[in-house]
N, C-alpha and C. Protein backbone atom coordinates (compact mmCIF):
# COMPACT_ATOMS: atom_id res chain seq x y z
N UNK A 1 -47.09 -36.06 -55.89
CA UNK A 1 -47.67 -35.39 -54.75
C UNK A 1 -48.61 -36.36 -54.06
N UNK A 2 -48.36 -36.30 -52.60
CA UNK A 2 -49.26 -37.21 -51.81
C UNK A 2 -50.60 -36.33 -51.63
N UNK A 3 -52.05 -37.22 -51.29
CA UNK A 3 -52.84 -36.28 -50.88
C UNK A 3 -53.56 -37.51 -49.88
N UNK A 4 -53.83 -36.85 -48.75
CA UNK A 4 -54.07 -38.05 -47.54
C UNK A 4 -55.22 -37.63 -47.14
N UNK A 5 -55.98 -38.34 -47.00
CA UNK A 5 -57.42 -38.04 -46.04
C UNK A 5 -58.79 -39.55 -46.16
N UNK A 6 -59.40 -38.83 -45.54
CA UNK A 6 -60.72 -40.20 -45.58
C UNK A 6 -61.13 -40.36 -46.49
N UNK A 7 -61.40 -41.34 -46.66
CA UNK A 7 -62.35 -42.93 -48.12
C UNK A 7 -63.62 -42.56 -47.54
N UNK A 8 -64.68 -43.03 -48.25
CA UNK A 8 -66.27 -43.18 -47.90
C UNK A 8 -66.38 -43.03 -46.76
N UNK A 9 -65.67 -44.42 -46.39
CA UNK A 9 -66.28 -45.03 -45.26
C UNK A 9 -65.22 -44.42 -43.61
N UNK A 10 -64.73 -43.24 -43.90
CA UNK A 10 -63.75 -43.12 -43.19
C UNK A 10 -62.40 -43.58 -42.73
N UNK A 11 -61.79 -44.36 -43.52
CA UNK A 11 -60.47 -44.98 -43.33
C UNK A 11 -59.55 -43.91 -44.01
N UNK A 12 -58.55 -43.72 -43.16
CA UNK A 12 -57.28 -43.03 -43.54
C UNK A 12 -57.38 -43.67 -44.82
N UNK A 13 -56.55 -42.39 -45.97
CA UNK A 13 -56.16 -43.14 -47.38
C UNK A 13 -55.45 -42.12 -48.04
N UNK A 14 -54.13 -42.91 -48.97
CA UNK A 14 -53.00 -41.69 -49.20
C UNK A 14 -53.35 -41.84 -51.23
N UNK A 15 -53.42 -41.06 -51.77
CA UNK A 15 -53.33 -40.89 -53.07
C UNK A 15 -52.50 -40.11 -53.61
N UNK A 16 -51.62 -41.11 -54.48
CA UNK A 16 -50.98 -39.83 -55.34
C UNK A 16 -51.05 -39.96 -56.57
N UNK A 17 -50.72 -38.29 -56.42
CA UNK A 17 -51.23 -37.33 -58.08
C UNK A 17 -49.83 -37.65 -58.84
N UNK A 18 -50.27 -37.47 -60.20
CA UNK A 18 -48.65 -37.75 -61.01
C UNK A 18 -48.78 -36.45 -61.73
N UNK A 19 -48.43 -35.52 -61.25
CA UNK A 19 -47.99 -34.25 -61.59
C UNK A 19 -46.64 -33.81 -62.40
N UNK A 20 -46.28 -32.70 -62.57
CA UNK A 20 -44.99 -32.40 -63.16
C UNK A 20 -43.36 -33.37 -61.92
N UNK A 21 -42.78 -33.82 -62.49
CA UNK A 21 -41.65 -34.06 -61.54
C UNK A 21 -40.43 -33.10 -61.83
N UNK A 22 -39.98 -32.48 -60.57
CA UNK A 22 -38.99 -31.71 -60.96
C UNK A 22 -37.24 -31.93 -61.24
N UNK A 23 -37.66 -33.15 -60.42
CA UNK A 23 -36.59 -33.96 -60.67
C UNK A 23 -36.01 -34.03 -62.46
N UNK A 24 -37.08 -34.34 -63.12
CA UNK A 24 -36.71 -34.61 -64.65
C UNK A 24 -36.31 -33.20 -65.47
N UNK A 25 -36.98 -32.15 -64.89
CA UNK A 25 -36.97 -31.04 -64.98
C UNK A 25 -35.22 -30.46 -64.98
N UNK A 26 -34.54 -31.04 -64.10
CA UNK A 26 -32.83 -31.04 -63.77
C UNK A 26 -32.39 -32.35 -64.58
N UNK A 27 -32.77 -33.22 -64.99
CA UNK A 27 -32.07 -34.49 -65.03
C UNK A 27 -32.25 -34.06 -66.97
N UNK A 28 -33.18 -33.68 -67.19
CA UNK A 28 -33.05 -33.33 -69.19
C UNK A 28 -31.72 -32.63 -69.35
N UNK A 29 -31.47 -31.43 -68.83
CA UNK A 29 -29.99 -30.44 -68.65
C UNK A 29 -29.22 -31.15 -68.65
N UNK A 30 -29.28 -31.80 -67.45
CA UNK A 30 -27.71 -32.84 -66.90
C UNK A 30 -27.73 -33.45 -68.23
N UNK A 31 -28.69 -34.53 -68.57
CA UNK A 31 -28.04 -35.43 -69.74
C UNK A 31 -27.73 -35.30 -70.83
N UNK A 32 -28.65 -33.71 -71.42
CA UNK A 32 -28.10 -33.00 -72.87
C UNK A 32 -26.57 -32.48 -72.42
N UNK A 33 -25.81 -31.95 -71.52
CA UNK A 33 -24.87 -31.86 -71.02
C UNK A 33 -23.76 -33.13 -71.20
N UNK A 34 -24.29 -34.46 -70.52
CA UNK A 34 -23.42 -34.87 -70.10
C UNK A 34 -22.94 -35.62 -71.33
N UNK A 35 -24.14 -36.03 -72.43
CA UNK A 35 -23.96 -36.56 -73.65
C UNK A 35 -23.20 -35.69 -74.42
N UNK A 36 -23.34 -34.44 -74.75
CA UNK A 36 -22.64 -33.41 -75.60
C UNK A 36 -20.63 -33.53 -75.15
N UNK A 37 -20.70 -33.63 -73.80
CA UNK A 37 -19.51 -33.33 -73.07
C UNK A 37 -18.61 -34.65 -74.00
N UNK A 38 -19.23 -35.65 -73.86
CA UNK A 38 -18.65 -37.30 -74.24
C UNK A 38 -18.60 -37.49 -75.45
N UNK A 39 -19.30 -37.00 -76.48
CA UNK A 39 -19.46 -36.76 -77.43
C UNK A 39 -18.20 -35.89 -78.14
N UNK A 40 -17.96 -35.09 -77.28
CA UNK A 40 -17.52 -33.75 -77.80
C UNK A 40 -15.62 -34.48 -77.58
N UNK A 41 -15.75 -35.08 -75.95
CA UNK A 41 -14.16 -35.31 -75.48
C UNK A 41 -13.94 -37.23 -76.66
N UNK A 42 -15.11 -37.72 -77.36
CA UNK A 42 -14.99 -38.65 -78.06
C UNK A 42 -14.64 -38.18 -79.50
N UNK A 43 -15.11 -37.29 -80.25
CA UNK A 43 -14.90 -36.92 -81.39
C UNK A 43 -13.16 -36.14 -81.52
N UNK A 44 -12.53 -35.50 -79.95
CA UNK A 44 -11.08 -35.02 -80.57
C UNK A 44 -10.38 -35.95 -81.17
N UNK A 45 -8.94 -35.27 -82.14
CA UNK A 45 -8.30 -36.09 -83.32
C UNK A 45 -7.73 -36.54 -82.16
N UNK A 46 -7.26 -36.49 -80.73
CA UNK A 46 -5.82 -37.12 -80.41
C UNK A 46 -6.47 -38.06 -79.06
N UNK A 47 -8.01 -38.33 -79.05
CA UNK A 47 -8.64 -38.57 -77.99
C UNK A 47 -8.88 -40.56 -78.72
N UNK A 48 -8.13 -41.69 -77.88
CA UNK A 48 -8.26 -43.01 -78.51
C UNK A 48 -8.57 -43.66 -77.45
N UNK A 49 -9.80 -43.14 -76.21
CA UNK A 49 -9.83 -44.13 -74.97
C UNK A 49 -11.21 -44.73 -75.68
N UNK A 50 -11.81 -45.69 -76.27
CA UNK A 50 -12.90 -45.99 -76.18
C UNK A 50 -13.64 -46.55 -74.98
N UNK A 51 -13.14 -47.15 -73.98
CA UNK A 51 -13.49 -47.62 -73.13
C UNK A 51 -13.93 -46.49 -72.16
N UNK A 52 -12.97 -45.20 -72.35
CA UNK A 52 -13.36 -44.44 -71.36
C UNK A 52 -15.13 -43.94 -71.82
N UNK A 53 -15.06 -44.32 -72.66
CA UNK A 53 -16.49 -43.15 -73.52
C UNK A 53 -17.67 -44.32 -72.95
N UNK A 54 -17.27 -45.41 -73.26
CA UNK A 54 -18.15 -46.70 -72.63
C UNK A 54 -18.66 -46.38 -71.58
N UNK A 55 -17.80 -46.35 -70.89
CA UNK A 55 -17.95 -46.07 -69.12
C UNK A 55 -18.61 -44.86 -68.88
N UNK A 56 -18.08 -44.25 -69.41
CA UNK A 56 -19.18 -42.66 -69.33
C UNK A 56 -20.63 -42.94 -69.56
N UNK A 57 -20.64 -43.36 -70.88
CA UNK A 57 -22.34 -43.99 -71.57
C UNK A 57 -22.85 -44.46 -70.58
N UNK A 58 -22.60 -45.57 -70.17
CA UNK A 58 -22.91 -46.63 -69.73
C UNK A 58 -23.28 -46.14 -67.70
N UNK A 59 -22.46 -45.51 -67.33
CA UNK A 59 -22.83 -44.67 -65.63
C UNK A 59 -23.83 -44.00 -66.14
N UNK A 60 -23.35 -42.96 -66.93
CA UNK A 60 -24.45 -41.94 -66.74
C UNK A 60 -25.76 -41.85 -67.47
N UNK A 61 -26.02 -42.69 -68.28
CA UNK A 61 -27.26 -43.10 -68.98
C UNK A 61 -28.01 -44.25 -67.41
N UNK A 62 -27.56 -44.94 -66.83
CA UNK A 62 -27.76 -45.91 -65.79
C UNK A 62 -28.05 -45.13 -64.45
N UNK A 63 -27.10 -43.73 -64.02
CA UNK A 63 -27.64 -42.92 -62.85
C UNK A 63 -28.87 -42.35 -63.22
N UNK A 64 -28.67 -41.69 -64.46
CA UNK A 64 -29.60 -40.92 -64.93
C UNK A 64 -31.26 -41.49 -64.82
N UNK A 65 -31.47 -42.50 -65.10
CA UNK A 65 -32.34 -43.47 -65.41
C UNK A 65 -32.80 -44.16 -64.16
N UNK A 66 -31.36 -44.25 -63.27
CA UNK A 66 -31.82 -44.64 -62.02
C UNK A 66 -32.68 -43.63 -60.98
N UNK A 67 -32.02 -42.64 -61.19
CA UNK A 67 -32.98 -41.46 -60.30
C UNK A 67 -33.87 -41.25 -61.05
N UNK A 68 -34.50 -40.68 -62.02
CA UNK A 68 -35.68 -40.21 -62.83
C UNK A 68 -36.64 -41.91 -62.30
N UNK A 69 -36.11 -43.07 -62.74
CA UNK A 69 -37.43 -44.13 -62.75
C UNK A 69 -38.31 -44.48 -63.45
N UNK A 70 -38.15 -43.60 -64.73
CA UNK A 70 -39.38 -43.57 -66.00
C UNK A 70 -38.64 -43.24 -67.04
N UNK A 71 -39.01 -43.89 -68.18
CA UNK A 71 -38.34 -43.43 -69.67
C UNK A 71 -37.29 -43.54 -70.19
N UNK A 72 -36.64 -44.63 -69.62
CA UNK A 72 -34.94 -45.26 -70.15
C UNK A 72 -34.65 -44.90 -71.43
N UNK A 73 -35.60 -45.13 -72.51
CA UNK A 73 -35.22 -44.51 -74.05
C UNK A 73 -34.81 -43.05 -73.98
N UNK A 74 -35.71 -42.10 -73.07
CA UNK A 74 -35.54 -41.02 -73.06
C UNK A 74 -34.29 -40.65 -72.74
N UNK A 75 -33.24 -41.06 -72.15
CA UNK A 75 -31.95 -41.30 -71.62
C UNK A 75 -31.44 -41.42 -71.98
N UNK A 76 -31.02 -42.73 -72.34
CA UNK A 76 -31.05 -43.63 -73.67
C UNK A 76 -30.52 -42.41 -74.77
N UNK A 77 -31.33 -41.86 -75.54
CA UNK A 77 -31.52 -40.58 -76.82
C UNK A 77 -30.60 -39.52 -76.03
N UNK A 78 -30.86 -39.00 -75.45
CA UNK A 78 -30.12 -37.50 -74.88
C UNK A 78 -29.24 -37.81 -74.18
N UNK A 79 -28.55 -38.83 -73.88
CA UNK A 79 -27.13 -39.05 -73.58
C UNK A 79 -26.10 -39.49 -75.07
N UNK A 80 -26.82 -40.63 -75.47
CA UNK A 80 -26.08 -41.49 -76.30
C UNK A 80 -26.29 -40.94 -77.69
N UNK A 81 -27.02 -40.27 -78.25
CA UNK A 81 -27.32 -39.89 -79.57
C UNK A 81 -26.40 -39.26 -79.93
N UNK A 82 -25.82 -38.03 -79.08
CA UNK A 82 -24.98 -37.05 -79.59
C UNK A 82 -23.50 -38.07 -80.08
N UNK A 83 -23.04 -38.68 -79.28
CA UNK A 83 -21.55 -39.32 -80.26
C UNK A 83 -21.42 -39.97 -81.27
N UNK A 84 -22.53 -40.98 -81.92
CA UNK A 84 -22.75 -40.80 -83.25
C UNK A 84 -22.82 -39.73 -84.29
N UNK A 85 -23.82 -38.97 -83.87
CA UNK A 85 -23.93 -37.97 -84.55
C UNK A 85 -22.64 -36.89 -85.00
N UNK A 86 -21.91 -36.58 -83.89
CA UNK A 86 -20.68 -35.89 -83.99
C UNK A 86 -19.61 -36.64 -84.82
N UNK A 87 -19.71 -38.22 -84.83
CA UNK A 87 -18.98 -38.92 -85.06
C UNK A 87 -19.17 -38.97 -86.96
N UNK A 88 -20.51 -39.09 -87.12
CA UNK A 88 -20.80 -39.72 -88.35
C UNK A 88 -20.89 -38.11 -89.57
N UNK A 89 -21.57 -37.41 -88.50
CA UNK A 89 -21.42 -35.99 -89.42
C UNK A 89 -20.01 -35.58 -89.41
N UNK A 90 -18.76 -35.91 -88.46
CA UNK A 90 -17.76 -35.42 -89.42
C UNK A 90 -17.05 -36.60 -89.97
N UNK A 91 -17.33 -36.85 -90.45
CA UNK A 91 -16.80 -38.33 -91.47
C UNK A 91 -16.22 -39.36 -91.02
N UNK A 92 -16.61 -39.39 -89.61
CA UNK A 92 -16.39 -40.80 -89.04
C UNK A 92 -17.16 -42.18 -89.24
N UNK A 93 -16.93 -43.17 -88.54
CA UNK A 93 -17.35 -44.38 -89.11
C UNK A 93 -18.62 -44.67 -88.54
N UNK A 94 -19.90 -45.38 -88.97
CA UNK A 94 -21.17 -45.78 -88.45
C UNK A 94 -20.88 -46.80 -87.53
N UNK A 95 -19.76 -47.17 -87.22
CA UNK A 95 -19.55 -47.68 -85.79
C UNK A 95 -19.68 -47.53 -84.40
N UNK A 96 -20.33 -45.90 -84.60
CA UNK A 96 -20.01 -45.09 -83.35
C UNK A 96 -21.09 -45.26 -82.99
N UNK A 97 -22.18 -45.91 -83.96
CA UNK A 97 -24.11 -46.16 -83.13
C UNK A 97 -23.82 -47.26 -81.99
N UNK A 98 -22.91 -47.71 -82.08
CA UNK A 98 -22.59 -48.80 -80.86
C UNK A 98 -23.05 -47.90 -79.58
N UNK A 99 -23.12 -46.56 -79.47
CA UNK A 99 -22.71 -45.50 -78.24
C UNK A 99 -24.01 -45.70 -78.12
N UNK A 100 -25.28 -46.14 -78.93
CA UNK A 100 -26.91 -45.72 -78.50
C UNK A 100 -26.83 -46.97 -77.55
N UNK A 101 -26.40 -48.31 -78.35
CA UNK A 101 -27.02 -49.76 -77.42
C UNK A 101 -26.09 -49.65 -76.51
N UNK A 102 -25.20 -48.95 -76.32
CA UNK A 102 -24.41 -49.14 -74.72
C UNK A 102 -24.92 -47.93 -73.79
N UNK A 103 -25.97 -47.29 -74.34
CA UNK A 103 -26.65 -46.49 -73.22
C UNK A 103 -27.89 -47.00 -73.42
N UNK A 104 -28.55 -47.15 -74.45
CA UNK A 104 -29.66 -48.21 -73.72
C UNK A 104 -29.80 -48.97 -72.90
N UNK A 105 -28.60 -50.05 -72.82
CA UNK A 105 -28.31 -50.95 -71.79
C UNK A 105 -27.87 -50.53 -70.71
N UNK A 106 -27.55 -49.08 -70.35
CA UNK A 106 -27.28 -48.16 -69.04
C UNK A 106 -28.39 -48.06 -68.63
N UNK A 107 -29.26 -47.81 -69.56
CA UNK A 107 -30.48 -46.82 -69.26
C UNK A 107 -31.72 -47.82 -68.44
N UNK A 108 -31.37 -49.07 -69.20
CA UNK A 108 -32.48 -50.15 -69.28
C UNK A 108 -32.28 -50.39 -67.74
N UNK A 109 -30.85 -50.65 -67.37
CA UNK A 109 -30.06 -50.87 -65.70
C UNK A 109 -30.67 -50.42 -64.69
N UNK A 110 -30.57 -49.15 -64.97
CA UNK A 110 -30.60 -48.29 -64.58
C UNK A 110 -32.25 -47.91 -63.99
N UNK A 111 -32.72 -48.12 -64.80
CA UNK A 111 -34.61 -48.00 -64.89
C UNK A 111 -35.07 -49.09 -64.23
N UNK A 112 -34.46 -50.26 -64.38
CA UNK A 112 -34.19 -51.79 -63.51
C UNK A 112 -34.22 -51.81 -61.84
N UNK A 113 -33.24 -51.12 -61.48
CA UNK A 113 -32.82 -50.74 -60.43
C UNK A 113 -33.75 -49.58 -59.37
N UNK A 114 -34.05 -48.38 -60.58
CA UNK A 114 -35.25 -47.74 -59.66
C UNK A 114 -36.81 -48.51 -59.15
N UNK A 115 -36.84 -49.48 -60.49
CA UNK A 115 -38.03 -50.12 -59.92
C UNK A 115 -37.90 -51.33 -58.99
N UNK A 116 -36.72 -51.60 -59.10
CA UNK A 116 -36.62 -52.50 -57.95
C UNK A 116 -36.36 -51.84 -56.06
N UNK A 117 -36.12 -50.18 -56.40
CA UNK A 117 -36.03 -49.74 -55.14
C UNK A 117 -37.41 -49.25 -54.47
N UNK A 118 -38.13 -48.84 -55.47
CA UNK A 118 -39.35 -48.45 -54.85
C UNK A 118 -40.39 -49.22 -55.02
């Protein structure tokens, strides 16, 4: 939130408050969503695109991160956590933590990019 008005000495002056953002408020949903979804279309028996799951990680940990602007780990975790997890709790291989550092590295992009826009 902006708040604009006179300094001491009377000079115009804009301050902003760092209040709730609502933005993040929509963007937690989306990414517990969008991670569960990838997770979910990565764990079927007849599902062998890995690359597609990459690409998923890797956009939407990176949009995600790009609009929000703060907290890439946070992204990072609630995108990428769930396909391990699905993976390793049903007796799949600990290979699937590869899915955290390829959304970290979305996320990191991604967080890269917002601070380079504003």
């Amino acid at each position: 939130m902006k708040i604009a008005g006179p300094d001491a000495e009377g000079r115009p002056t804009t301050v902003t408050t760092r209040g709730g953002r609502p933005a993040e408020r929509t963007l937690v949903p989306m990414a517990l969503l969008l991670g569960l979804g990838v997770a979910w279309m990565d764990s079927r028996p007849g599902f062998d695109a890995t690359g597609i799951t990459v690409v998923l990680l890797l956009t939407g940990t990176l949009a995600v991160a790009a609009v929000s602007g703060r907290r890439p780990w946070l992204w990072a975790m609630l995108i990428g956590a769930w396909t391990p997890i699905l993976e390793i709790g049903g007796g799949g291989s600990p290979a699937s933590l590869a899915a955290l550092v390829i959304a970290g590295v979305g996320a990191a992009i991604g967080y890269l990019i917002a601070r380079l826009v504003r």
